[in-house]
PDB file of N, CA and C in Angstrom:
ATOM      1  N   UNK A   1       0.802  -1.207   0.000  1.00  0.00           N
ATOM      2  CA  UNK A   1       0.000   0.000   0.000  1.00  0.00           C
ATOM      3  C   UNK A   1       0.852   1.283   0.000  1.00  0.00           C
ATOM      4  N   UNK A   2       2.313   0.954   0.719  1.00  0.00           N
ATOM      5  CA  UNK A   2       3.056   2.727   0.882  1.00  0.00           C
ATOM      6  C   UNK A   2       3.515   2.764  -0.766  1.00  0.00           C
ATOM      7  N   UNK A   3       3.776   2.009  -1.582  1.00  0.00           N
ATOM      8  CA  UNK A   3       4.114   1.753  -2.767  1.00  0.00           C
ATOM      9  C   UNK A   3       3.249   2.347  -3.380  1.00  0.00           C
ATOM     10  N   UNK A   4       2.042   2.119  -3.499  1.00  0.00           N
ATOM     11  CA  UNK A   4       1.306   2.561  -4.320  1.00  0.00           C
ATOM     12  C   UNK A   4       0.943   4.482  -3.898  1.00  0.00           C
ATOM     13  N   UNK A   5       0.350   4.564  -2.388  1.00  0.00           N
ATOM     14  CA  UNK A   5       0.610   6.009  -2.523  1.00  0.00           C
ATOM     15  C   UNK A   5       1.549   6.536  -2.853  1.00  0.00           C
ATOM     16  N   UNK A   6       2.791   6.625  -2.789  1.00  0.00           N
ATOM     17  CA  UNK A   6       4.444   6.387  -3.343  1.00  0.00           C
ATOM     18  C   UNK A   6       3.444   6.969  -4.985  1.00  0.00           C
ATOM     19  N   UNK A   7       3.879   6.303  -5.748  1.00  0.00           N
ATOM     20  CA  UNK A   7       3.588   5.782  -7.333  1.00  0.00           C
ATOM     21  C   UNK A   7       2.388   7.271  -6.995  1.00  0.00           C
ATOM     22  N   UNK A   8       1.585   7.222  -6.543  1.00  0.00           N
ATOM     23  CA  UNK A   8       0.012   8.236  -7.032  1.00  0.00           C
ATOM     24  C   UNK A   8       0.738   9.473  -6.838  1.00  0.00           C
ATOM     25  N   UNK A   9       1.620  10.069  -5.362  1.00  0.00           N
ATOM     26  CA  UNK A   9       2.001  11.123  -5.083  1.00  0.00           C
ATOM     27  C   UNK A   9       2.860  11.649  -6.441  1.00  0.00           C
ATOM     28  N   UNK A  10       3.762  10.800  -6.883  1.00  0.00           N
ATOM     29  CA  UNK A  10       4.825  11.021  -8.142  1.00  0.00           C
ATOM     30  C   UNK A  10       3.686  11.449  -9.469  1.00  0.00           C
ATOM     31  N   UNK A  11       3.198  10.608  -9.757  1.00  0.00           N
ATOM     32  CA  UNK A  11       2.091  10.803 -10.570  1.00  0.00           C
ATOM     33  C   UNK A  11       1.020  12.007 -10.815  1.00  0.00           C
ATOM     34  N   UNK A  12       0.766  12.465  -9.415  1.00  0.00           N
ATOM     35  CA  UNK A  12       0.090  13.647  -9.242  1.00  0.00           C
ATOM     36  C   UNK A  12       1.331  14.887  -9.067  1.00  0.00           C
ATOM     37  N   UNK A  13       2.074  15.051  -8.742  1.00  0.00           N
ATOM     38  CA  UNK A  13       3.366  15.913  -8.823  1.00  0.00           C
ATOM     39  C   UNK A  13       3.487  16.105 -10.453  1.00  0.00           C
ATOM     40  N   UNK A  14       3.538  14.901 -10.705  1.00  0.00           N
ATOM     41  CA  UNK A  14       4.196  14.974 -12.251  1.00  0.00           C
ATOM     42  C   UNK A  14       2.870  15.701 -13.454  1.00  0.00           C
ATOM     43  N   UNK A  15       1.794  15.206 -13.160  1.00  0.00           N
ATOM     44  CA  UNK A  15       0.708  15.876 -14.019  1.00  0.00           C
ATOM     45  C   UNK A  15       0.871  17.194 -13.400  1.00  0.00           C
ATOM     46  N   UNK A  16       0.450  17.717 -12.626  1.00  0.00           N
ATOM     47  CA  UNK A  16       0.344  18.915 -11.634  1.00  0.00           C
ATOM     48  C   UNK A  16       1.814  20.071 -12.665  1.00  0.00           C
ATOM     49  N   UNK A  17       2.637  19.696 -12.314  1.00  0.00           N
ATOM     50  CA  UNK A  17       4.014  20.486 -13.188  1.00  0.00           C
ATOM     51  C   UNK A  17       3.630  20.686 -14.457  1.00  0.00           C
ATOM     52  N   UNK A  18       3.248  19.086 -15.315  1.00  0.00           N
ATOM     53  CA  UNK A  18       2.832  19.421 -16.728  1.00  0.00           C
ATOM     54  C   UNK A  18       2.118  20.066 -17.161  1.00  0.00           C
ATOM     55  N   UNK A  19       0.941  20.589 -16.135  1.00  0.00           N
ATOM     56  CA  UNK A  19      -0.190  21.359 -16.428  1.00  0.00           C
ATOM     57  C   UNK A  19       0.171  22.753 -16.193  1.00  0.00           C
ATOM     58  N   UNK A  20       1.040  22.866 -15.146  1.00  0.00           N
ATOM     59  CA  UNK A  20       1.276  23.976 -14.738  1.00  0.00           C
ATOM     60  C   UNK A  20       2.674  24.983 -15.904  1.00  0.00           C
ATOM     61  N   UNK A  21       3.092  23.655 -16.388  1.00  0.00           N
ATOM     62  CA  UNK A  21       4.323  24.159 -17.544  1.00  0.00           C
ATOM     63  C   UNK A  21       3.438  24.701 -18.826  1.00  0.00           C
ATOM     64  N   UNK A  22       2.382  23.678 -19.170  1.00  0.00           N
ATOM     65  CA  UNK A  22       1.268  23.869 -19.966  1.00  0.00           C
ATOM     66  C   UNK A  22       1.036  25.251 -20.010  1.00  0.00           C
ATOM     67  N   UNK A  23       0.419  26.114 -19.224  1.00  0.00           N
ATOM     68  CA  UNK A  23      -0.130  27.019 -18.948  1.00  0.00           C
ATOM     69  C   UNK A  23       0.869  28.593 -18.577  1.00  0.00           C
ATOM     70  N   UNK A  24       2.332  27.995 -18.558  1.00  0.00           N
ATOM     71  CA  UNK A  24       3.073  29.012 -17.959  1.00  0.00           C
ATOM     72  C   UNK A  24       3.367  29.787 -19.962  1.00  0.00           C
ATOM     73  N   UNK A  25       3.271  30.752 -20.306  1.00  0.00           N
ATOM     74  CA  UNK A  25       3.848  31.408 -21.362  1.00  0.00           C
ATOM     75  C   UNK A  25       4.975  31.051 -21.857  1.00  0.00           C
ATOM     76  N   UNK A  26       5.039  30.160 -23.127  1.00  0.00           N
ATOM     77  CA  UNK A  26       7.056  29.954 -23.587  1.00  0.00           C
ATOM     78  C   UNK A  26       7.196  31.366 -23.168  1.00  0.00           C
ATOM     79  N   UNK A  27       7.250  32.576 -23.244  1.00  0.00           N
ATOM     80  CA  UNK A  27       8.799  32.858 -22.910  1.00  0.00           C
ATOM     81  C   UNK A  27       8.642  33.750 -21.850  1.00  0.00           C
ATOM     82  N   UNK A  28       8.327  33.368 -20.833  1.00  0.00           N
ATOM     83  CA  UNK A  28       8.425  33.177 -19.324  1.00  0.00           C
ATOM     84  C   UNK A  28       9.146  31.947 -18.794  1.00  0.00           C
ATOM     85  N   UNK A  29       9.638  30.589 -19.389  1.00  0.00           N
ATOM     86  CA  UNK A  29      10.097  30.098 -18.581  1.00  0.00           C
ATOM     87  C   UNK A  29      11.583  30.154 -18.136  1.00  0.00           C
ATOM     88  N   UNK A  30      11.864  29.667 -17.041  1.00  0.00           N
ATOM     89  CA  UNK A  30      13.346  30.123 -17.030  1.00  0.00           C
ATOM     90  C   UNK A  30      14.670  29.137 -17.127  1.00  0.00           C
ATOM     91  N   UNK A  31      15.636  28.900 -17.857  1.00  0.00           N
ATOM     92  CA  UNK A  31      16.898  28.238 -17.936  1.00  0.00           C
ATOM     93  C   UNK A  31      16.772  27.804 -18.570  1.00  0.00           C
ATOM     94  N   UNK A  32      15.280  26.915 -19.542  1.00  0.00           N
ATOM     95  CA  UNK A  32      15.305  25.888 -20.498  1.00  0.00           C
ATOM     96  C   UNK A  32      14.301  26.798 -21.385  1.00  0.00           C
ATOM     97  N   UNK A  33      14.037  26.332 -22.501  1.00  0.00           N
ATOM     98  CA  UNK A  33      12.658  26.420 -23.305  1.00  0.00           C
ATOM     99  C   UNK A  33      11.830  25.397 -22.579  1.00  0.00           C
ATOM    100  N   UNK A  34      10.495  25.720 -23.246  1.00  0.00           N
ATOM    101  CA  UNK A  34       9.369  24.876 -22.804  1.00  0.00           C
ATOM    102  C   UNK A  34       9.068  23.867 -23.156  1.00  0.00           C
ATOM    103  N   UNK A  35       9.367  23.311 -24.255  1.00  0.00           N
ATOM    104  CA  UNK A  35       9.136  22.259 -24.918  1.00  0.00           C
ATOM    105  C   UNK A  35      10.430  21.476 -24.134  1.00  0.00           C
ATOM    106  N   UNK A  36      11.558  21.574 -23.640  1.00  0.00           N
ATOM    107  CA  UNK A  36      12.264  20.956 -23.047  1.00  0.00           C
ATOM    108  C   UNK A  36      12.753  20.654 -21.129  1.00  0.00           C
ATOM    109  N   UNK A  37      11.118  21.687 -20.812  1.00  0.00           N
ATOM    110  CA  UNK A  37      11.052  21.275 -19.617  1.00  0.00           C
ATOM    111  C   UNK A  37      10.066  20.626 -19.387  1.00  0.00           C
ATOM    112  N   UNK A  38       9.097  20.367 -20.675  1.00  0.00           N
ATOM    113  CA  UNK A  38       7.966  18.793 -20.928  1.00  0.00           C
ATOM    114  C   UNK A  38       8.954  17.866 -20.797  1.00  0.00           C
ATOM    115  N   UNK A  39       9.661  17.562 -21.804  1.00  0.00           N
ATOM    116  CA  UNK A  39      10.261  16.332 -21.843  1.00  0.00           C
ATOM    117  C   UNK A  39      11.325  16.007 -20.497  1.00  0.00           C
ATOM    118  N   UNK A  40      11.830  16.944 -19.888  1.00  0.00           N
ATOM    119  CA  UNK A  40      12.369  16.926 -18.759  1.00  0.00           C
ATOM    120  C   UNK A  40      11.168  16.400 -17.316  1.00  0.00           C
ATOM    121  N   UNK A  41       9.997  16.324 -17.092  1.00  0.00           N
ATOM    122  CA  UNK A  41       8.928  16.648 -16.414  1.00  0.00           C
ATOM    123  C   UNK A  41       8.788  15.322 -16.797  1.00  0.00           C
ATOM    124  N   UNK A  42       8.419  14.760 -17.908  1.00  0.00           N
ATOM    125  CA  UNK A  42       8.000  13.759 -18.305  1.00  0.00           C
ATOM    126  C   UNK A  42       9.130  12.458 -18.024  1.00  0.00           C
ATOM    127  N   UNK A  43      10.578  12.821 -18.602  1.00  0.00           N
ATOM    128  CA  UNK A  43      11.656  11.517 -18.526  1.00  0.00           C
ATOM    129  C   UNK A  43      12.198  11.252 -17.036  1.00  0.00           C
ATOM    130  N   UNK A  44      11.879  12.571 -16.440  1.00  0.00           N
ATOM    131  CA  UNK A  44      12.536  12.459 -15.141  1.00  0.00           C
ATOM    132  C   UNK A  44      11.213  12.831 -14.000  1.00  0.00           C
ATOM    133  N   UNK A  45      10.743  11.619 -13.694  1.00  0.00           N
ATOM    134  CA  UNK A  45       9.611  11.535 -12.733  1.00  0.00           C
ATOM    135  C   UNK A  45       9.311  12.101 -11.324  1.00  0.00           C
ATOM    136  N   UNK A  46      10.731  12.379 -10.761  1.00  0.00           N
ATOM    137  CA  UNK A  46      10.841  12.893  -9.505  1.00  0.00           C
ATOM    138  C   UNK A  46      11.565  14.176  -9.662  1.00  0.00           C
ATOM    139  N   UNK A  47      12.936  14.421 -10.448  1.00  0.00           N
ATOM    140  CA  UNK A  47      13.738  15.306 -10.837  1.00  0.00           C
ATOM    141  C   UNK A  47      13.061  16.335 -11.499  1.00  0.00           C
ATOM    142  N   UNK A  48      12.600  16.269 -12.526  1.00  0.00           N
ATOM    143  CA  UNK A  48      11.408  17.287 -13.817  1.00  0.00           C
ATOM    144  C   UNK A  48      10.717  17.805 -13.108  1.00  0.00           C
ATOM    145  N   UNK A  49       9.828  17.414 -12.003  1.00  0.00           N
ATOM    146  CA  UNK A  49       9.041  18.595 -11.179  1.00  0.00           C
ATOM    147  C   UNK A  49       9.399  19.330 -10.887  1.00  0.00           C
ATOM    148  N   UNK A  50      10.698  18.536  -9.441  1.00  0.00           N
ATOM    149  CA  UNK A  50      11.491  19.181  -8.554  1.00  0.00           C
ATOM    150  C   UNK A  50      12.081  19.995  -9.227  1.00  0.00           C
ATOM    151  N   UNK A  51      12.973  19.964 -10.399  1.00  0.00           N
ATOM    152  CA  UNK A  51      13.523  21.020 -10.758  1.00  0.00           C
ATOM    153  C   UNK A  51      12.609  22.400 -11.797  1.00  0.00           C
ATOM    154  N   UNK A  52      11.145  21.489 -11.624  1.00  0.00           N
ATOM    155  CA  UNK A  52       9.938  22.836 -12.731  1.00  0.00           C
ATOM    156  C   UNK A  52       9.887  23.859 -11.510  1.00  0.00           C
ATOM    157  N   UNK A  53       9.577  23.124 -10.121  1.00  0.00           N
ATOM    158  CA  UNK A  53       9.197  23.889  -9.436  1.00  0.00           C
ATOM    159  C   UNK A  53      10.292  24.951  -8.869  1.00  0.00           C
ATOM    160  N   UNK A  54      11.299  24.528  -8.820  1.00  0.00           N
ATOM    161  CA  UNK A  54      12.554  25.225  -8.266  1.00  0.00           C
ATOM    162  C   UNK A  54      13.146  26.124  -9.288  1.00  0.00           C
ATOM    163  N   UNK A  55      12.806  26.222 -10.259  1.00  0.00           N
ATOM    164  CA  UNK A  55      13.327  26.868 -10.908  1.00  0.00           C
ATOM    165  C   UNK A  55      13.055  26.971 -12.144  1.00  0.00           C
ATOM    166  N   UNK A  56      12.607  26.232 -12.578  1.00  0.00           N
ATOM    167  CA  UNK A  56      11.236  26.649 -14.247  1.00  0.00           C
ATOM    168  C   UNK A  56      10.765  27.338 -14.668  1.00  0.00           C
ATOM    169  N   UNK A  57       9.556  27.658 -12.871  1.00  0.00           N
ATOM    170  CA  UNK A  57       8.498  28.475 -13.325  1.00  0.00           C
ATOM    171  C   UNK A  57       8.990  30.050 -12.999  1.00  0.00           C
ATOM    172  N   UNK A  58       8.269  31.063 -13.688  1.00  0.00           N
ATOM    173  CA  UNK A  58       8.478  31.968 -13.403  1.00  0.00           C
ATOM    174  C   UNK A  58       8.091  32.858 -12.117  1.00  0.00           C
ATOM    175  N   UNK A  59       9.529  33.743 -12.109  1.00  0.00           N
ATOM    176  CA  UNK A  59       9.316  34.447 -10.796  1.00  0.00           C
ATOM    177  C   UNK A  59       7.850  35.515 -10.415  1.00  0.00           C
ATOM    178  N   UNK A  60       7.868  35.698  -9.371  1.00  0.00           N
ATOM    179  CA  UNK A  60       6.471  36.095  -8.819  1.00  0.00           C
ATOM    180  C   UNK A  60       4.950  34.937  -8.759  1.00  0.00           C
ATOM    181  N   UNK A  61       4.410  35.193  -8.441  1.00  0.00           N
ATOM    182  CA  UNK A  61       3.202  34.634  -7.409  1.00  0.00           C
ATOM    183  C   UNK A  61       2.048  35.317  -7.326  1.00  0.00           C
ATOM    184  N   UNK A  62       0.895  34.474  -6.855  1.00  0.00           N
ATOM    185  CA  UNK A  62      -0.013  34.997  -6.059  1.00  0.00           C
ATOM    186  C   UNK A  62      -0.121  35.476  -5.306  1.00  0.00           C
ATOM    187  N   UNK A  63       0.998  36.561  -4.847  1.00  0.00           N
ATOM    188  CA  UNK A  63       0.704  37.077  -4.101  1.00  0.00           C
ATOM    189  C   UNK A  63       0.765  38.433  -3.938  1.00  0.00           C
ATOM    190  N   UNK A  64       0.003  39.384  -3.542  1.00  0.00           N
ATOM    191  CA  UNK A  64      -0.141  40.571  -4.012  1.00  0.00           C
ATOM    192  C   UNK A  64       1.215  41.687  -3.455  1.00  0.00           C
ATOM    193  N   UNK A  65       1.422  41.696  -4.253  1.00  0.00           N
ATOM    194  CA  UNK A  65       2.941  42.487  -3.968  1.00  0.00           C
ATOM    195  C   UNK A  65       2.590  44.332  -3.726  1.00  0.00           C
ATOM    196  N   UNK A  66       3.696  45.082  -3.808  1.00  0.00           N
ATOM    197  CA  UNK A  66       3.860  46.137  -3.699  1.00  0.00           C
ATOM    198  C   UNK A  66       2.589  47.235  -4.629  1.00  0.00           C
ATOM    199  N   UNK A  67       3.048  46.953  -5.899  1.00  0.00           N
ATOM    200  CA  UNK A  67       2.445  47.305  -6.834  1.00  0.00           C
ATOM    201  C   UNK A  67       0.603  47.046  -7.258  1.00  0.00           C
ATOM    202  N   UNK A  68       0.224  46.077  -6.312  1.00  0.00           N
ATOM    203  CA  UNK A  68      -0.889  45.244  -6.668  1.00  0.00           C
ATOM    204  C   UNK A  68      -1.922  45.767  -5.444  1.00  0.00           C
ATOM    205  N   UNK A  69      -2.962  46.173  -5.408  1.00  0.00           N
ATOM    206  CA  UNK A  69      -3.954  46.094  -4.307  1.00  0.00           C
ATOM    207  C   UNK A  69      -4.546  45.034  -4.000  1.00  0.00           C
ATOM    208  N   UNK A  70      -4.531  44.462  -2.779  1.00  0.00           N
ATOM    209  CA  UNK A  70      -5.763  42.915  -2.995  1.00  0.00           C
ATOM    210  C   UNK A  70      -6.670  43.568  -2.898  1.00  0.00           C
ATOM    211  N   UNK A  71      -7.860  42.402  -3.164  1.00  0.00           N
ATOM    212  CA  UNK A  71      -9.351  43.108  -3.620  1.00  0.00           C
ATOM    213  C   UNK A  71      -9.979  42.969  -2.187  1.00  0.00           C
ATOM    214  N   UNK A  72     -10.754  44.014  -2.062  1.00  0.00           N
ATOM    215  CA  UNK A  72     -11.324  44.336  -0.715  1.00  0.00           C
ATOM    216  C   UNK A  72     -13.071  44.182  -0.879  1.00  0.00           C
ATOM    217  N   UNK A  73     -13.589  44.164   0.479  1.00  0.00           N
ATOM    218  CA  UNK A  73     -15.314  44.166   0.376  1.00  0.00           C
ATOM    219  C   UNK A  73     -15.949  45.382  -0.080  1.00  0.00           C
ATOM    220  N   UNK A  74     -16.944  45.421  -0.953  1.00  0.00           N
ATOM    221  CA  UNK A  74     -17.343  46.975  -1.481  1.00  0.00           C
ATOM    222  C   UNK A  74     -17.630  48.143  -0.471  1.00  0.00           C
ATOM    223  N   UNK A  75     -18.314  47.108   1.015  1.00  0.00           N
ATOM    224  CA  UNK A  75     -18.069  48.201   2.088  1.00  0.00           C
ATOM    225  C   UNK A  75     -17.176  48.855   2.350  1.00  0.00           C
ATOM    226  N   UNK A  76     -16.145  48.039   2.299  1.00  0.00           N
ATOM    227  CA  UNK A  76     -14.251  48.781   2.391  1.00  0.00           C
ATOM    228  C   UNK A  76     -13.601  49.544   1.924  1.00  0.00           C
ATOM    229  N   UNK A  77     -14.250  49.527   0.173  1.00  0.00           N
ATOM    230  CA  UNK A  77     -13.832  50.073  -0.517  1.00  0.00           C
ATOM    231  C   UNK A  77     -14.195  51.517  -0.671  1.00  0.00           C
ATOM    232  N   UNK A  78     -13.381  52.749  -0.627  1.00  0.00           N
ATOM    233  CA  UNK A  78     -13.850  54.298  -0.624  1.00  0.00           C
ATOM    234  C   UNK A  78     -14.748  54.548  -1.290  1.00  0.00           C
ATOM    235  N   UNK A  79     -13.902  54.144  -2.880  1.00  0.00           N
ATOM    236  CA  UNK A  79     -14.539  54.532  -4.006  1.00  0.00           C
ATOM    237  C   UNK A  79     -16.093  53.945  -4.427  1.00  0.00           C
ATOM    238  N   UNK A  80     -16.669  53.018  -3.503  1.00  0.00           N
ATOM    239  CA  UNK A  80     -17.883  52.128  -4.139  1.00  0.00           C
ATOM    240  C   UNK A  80     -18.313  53.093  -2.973  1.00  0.00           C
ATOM    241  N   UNK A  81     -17.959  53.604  -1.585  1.00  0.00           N
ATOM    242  CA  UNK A  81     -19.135  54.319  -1.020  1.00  0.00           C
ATOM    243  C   UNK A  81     -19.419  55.478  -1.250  1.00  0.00           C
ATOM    244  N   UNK A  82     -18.482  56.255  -1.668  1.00  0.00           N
ATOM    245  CA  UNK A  82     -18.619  57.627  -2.657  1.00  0.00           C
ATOM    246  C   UNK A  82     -19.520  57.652  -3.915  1.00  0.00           C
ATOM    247  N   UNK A  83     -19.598  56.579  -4.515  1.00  0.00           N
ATOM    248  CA  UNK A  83     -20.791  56.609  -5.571  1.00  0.00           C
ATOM    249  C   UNK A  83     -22.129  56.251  -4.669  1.00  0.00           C
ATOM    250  N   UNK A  84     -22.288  55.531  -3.811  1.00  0.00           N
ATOM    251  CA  UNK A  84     -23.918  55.560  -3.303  1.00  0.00           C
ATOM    252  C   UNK A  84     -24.658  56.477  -3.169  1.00  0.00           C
TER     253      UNK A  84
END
């Protein structure tokens, strides 16, 4: 049984990267092209993630940085109570 969760965790890592390489812009990725961090993701089952995630994907996040406002409740917001 640890074998097999073993095998599903790799499996779900490994789709999870491909989808996520899928979706990242060729030329956003970083150190390789894209088409060669598929086949990297794909030949190397444990390595190809580990190294999509460490260093593949491109820099920045979800998370709202300097430049970015997170989105607030319309009560919160100035500008939505100034128009009422």
């Amino acid at each position: 049984m640890p074998r097999v969760l073993l095998v599903l965790a790799i499996v779900a890592v490994t789709v999870y990267a491909l989808v996520e390489a899928a979706q990242t812009p060729a030329n956003r990725t970083r150190l390789m092209p894209r088409w060669l961090w598929f086949v990297a993701i794909v030949a190397l089952p444990v390595v190809g993630p580990v190294g999509w995630f460490a260093v593949g994907r491109p820099p920045g996040g979800g998370i709202a940085g300097p430049g970015r406002r997170p989105p607030i409740a319309p009560d919160d917001d100035p500008d939505f109570l100034r128009r009422l």
